[in-house]
C-alpha atoms as a PDB file:
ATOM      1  CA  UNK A   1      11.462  29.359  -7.270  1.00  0.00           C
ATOM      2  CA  UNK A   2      11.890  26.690 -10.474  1.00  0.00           C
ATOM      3  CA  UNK A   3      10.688  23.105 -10.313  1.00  0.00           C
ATOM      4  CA  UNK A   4      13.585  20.713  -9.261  1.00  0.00           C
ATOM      5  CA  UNK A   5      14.968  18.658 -11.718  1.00  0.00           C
ATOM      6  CA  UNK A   6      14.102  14.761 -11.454  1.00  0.00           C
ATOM      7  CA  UNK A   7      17.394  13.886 -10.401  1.00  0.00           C
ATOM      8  CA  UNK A   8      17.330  15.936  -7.220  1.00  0.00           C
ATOM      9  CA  UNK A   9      13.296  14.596  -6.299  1.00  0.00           C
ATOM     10  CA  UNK A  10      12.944  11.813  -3.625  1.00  0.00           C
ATOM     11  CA  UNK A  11      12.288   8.550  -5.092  1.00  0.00           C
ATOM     12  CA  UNK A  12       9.271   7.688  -2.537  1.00  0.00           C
ATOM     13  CA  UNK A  13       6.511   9.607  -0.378  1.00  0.00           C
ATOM     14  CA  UNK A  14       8.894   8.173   3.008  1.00  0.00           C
ATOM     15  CA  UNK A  15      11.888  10.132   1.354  1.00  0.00           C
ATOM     16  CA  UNK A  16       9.820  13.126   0.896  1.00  0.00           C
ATOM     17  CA  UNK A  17       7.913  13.101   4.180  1.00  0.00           C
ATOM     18  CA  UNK A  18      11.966  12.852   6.222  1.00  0.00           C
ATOM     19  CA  UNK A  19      13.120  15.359   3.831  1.00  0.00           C
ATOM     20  CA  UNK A  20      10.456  17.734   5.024  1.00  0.00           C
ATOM     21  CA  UNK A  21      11.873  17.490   8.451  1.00  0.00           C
ATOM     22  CA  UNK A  22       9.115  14.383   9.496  1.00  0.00           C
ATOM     23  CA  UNK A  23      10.857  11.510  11.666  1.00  0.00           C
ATOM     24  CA  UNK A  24      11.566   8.616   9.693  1.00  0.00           C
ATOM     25  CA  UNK A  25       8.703   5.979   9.159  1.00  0.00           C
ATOM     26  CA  UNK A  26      10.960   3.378  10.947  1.00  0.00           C
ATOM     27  CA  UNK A  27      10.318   5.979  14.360  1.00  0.00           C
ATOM     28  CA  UNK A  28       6.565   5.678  13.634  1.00  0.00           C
ATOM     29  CA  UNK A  29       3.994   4.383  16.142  1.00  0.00           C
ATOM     30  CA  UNK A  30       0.857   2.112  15.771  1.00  0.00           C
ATOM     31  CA  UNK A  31      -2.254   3.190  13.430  1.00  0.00           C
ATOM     32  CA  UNK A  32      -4.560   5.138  15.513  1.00  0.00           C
ATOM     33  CA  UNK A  33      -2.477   5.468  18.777  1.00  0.00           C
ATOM     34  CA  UNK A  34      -3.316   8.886  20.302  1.00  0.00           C
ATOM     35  CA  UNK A  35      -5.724   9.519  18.081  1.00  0.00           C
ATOM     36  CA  UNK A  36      -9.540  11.107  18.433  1.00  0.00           C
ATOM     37  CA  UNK A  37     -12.435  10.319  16.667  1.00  0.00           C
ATOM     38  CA  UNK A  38     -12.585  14.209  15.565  1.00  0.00           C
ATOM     39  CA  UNK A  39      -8.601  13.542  14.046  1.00  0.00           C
ATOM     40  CA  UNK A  40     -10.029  10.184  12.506  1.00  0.00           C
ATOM     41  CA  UNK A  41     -12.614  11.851  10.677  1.00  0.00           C
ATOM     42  CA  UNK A  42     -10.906  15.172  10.119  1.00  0.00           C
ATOM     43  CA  UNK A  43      -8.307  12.638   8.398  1.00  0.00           C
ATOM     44  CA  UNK A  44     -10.788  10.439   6.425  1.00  0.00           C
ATOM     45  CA  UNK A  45     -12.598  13.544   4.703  1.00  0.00           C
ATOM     46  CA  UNK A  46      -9.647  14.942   4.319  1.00  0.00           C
ATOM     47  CA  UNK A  47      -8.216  11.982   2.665  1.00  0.00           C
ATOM     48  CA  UNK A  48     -11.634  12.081   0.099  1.00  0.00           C
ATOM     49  CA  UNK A  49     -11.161  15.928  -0.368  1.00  0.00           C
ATOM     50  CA  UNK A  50      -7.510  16.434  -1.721  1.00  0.00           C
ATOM     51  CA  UNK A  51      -6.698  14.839  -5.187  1.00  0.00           C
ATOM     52  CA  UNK A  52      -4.976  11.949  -5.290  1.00  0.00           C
ATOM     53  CA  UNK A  53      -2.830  13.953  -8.273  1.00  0.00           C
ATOM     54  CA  UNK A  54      -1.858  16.683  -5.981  1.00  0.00           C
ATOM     55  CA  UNK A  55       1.839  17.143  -5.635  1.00  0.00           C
ATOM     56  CA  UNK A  56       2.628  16.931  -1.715  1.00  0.00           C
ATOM     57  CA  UNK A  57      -0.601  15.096  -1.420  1.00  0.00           C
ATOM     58  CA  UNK A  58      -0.141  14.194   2.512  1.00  0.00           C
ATOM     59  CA  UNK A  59       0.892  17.475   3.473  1.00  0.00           C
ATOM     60  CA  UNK A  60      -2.571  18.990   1.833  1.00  0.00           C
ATOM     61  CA  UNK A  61      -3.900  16.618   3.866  1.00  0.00           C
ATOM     62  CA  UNK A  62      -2.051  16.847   7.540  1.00  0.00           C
ATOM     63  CA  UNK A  63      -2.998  20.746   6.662  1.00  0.00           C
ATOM     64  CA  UNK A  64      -6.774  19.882   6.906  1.00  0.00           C
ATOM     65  CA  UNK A  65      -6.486  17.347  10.414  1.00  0.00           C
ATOM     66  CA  UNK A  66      -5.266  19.260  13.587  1.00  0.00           C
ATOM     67  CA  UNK A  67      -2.052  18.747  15.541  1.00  0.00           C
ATOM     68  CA  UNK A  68      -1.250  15.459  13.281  1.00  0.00           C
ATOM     69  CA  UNK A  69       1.747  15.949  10.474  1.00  0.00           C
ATOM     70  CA  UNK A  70       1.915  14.540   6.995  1.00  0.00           C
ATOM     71  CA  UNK A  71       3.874  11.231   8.314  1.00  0.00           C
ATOM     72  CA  UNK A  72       1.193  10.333  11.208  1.00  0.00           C
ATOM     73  CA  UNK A  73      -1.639  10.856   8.463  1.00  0.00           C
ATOM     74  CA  UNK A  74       0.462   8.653   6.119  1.00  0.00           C
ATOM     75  CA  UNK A  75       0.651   5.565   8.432  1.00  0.00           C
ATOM     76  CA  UNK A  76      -2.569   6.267  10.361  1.00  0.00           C
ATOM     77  CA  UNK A  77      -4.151   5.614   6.926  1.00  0.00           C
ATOM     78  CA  UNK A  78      -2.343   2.890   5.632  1.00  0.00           C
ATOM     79  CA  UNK A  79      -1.441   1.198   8.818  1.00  0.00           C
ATOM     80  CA  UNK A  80      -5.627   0.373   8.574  1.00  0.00           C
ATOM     81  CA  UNK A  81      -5.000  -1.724   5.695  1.00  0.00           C
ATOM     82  CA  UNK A  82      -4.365  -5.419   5.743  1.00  0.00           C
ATOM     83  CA  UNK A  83      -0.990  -6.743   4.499  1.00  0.00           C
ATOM     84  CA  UNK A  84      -1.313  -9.248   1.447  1.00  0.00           C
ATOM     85  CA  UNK A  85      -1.322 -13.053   2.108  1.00  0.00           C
ATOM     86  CA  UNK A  86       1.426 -14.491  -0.327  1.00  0.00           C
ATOM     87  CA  UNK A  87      -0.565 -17.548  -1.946  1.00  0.00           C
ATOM     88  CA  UNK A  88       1.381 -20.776  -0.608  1.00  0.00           C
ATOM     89  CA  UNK A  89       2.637 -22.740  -4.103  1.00  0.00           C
ATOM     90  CA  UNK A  90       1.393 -25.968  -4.991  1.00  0.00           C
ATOM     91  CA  UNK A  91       3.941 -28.520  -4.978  1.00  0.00           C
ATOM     92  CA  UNK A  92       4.489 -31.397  -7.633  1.00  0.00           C
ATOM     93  CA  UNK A  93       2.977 -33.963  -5.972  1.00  0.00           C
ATOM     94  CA  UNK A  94       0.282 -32.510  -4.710  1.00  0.00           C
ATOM     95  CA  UNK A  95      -0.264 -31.157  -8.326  1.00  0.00           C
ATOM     96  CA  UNK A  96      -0.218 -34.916  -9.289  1.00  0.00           C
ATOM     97  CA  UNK A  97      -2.268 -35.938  -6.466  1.00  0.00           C
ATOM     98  CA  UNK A  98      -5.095 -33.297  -7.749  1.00  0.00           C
ATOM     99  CA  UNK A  99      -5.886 -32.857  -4.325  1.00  0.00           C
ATOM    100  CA  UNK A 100      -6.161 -28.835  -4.800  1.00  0.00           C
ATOM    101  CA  UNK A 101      -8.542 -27.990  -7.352  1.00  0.00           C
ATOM    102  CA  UNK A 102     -12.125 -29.966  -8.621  1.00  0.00           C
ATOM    103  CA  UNK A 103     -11.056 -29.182 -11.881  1.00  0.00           C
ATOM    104  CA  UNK A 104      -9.267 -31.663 -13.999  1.00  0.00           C
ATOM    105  CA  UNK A 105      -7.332 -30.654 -17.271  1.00  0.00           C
ATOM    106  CA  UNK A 106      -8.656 -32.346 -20.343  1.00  0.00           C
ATOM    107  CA  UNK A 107      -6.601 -35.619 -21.296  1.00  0.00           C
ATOM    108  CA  UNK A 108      -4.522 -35.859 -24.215  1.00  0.00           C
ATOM    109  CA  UNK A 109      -5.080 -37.737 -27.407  1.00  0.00           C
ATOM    110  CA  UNK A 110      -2.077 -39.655 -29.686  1.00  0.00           C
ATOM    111  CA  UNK A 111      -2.514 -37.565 -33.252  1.00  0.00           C
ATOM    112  CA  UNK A 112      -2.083 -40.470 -35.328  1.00  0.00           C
ATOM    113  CA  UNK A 113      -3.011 -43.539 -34.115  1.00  0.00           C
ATOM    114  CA  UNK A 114       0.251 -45.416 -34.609  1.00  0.00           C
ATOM    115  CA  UNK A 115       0.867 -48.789 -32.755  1.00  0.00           C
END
């Protein structure tokens, strides 16, 4: 049994989960429905204990937390985390206004002196 070529490799941990026979994330169900406390922990140390390097890092880790597969470990754990605010852009005007930051750039000076 050879490595596969990277060509024939999934492109993302989703790809490889479904092509392990997991349901698709889209068929996934909130973070911690169903779950135990002894799962939750079972799945936190086992999160700490495999390396992050390890090829087919989930399943390692669904191997080590009981009755759950490598796709409910996956989104139990990052389901937990908080998706990212996108910063809201500063307009123009309120640039010009300076009504969004204490600090003021330093004013410019005319090299010269010519009138």
């Amino acid at each position: 049994m050879g490595r596969q070529g990277k060509g024939s490799q999934p492109a993302d941990a989703a790809s490889t989960l479904e092509a392990s026979g997991q349901p698709s994330i889209s068929a996934r169900s909130p973070a911690g429905a169903g779950w135990t406390e002894d799962q939750k922990a079972a799945l936190q140390k086992a999160y700490l204990t495999v390396k992050p390097s390890q090829r087919n890092f989930w399943q390692h880790v669904a191997k080590l937390v009981p009755g759950r597969t490598a796709l409910e470990c996956c989104n139990c754990k990052f389901d937990e985390l908080p998706t990212p605010v996108e910063k809201v852009k500063q307009t123009a005007r309120s640039a010009a206004a300076g009504d969004s930051s204490p600090i003021r750039p330093p004013a410019l000076k005319v090299a010269g002196g010519n009138q």
